[in-house]
C-alpha atoms as a PDB file:
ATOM      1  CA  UNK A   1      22.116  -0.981  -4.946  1.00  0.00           C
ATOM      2  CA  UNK A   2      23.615   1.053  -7.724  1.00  0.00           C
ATOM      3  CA  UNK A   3      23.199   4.795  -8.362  1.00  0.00           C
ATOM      4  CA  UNK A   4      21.195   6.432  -6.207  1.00  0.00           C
ATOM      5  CA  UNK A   5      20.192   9.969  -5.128  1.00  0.00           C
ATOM      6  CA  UNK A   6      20.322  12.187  -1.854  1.00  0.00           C
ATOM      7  CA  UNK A   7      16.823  12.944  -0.710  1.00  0.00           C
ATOM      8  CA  UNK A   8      15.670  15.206   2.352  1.00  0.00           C
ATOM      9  CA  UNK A   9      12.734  15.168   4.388  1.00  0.00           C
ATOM     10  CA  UNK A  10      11.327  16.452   7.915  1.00  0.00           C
ATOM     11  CA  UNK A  11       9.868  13.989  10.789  1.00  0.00           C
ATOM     12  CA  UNK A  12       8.532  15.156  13.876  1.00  0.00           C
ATOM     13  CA  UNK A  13      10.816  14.569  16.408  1.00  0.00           C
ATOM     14  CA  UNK A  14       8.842  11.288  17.989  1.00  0.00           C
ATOM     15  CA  UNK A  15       8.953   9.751  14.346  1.00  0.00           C
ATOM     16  CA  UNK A  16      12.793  10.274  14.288  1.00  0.00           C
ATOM     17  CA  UNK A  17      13.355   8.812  17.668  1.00  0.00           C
ATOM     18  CA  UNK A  18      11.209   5.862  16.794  1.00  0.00           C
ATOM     19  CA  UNK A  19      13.589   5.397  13.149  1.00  0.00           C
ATOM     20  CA  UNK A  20      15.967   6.024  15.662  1.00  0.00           C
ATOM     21  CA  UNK A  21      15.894   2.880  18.117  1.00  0.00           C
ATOM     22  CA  UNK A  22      14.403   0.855  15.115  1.00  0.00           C
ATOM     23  CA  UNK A  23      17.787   1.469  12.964  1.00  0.00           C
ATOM     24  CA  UNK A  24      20.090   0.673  16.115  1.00  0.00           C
ATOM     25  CA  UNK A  25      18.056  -2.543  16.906  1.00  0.00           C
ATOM     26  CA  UNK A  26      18.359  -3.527  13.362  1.00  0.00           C
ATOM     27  CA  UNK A  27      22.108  -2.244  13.019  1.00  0.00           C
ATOM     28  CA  UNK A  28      20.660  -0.567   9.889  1.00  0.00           C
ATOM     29  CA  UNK A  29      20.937   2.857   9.105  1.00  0.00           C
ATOM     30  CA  UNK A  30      18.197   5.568   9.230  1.00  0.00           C
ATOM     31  CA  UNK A  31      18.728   5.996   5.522  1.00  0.00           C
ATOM     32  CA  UNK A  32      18.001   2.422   4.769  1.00  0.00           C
ATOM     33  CA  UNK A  33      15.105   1.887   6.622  1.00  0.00           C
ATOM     34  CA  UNK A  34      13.436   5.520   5.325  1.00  0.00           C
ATOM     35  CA  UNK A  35      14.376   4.030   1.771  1.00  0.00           C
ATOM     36  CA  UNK A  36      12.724   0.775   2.257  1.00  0.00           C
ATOM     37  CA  UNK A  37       9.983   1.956   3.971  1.00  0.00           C
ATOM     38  CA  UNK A  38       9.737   4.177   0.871  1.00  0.00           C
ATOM     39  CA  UNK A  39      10.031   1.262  -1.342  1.00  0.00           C
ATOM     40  CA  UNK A  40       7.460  -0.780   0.067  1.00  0.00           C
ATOM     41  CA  UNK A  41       5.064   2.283  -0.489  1.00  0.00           C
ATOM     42  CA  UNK A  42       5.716   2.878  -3.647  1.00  0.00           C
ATOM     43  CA  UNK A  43       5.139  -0.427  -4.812  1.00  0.00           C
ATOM     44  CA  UNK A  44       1.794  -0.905  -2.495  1.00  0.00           C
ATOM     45  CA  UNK A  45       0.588   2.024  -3.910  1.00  0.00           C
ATOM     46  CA  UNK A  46       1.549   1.636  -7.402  1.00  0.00           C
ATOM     47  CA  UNK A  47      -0.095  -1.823  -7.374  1.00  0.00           C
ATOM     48  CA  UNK A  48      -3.247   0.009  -5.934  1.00  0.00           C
ATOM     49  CA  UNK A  49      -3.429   2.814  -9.096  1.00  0.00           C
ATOM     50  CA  UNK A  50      -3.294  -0.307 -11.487  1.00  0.00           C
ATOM     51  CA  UNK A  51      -5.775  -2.059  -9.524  1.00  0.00           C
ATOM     52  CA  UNK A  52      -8.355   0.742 -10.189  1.00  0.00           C
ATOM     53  CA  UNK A  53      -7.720   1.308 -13.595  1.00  0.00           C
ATOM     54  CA  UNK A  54      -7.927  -2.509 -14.541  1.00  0.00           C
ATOM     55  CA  UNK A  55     -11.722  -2.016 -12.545  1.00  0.00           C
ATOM     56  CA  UNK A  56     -12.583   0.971 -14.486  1.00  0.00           C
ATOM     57  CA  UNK A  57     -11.843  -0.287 -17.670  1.00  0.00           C
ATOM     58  CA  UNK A  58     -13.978  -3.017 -16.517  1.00  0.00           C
ATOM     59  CA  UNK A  59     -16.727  -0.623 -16.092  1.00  0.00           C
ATOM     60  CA  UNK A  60     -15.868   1.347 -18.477  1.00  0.00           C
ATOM     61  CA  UNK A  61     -16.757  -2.015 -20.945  1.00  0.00           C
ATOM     62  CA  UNK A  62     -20.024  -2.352 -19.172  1.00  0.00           C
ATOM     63  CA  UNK A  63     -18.402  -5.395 -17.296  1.00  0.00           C
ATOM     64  CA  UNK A  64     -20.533  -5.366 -14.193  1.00  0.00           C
ATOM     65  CA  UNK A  65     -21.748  -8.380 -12.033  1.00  0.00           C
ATOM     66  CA  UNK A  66     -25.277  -8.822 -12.475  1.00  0.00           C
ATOM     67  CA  UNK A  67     -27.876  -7.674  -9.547  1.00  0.00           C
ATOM     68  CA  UNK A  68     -28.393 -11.515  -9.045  1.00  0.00           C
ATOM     69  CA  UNK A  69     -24.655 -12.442  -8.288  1.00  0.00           C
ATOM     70  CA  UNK A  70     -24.531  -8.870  -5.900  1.00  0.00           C
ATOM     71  CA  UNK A  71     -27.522 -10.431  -4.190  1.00  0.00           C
ATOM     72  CA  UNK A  72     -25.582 -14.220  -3.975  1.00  0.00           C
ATOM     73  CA  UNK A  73     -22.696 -12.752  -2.562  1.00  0.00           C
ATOM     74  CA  UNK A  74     -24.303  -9.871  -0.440  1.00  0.00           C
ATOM     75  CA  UNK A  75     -26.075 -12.495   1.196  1.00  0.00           C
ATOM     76  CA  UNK A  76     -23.067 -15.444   1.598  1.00  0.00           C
ATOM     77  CA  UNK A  77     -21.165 -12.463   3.019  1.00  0.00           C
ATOM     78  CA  UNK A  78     -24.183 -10.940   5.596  1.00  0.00           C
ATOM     79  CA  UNK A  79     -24.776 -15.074   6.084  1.00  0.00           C
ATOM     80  CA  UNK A  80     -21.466 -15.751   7.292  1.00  0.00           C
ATOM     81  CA  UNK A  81     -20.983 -13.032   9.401  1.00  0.00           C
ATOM     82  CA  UNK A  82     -24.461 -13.747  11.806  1.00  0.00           C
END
């Protein structure tokens, strides 16, 4: 894993138990898990932020779908779902 740094943080107690019985049914620690499940949000997130500001460059470059193609889809969509 390489260097890495202590970090603290406060659960209510039915969160810890859960981590808890999770980390002894996966013989992992509580550290571990908290740092994956960390990980994981970072990068879900992080792929979220440049998700948005790809689409707002987008816009901001005028790059819209026209009314037409909202209405094709709109109505594939609406379609599908009766």
């Amino acid at each position: 894993m390489g260097e890495s740094s202590v970090l603290s943080l406060r659960l209510d107690p039915g969160l810890k138990r859960q981590l808890d019985k999770l980390a002894q049914a996966t013989r992992r620690s509580r550290s571990y898990l908290a740092a994956e499940a960390i990980r994981e949000y970072v990068a879900l997130n992080a792929w979220q932020v440049e998700e948005i500001k790809r689409a707002v460059a987008e816009a901001d470059r005028g790059e819209f779908a026209s009314e037409r193609e909202v209405r094709r889809t709109m109505k594939k969509w609406v379609g599908s779902a009766s």
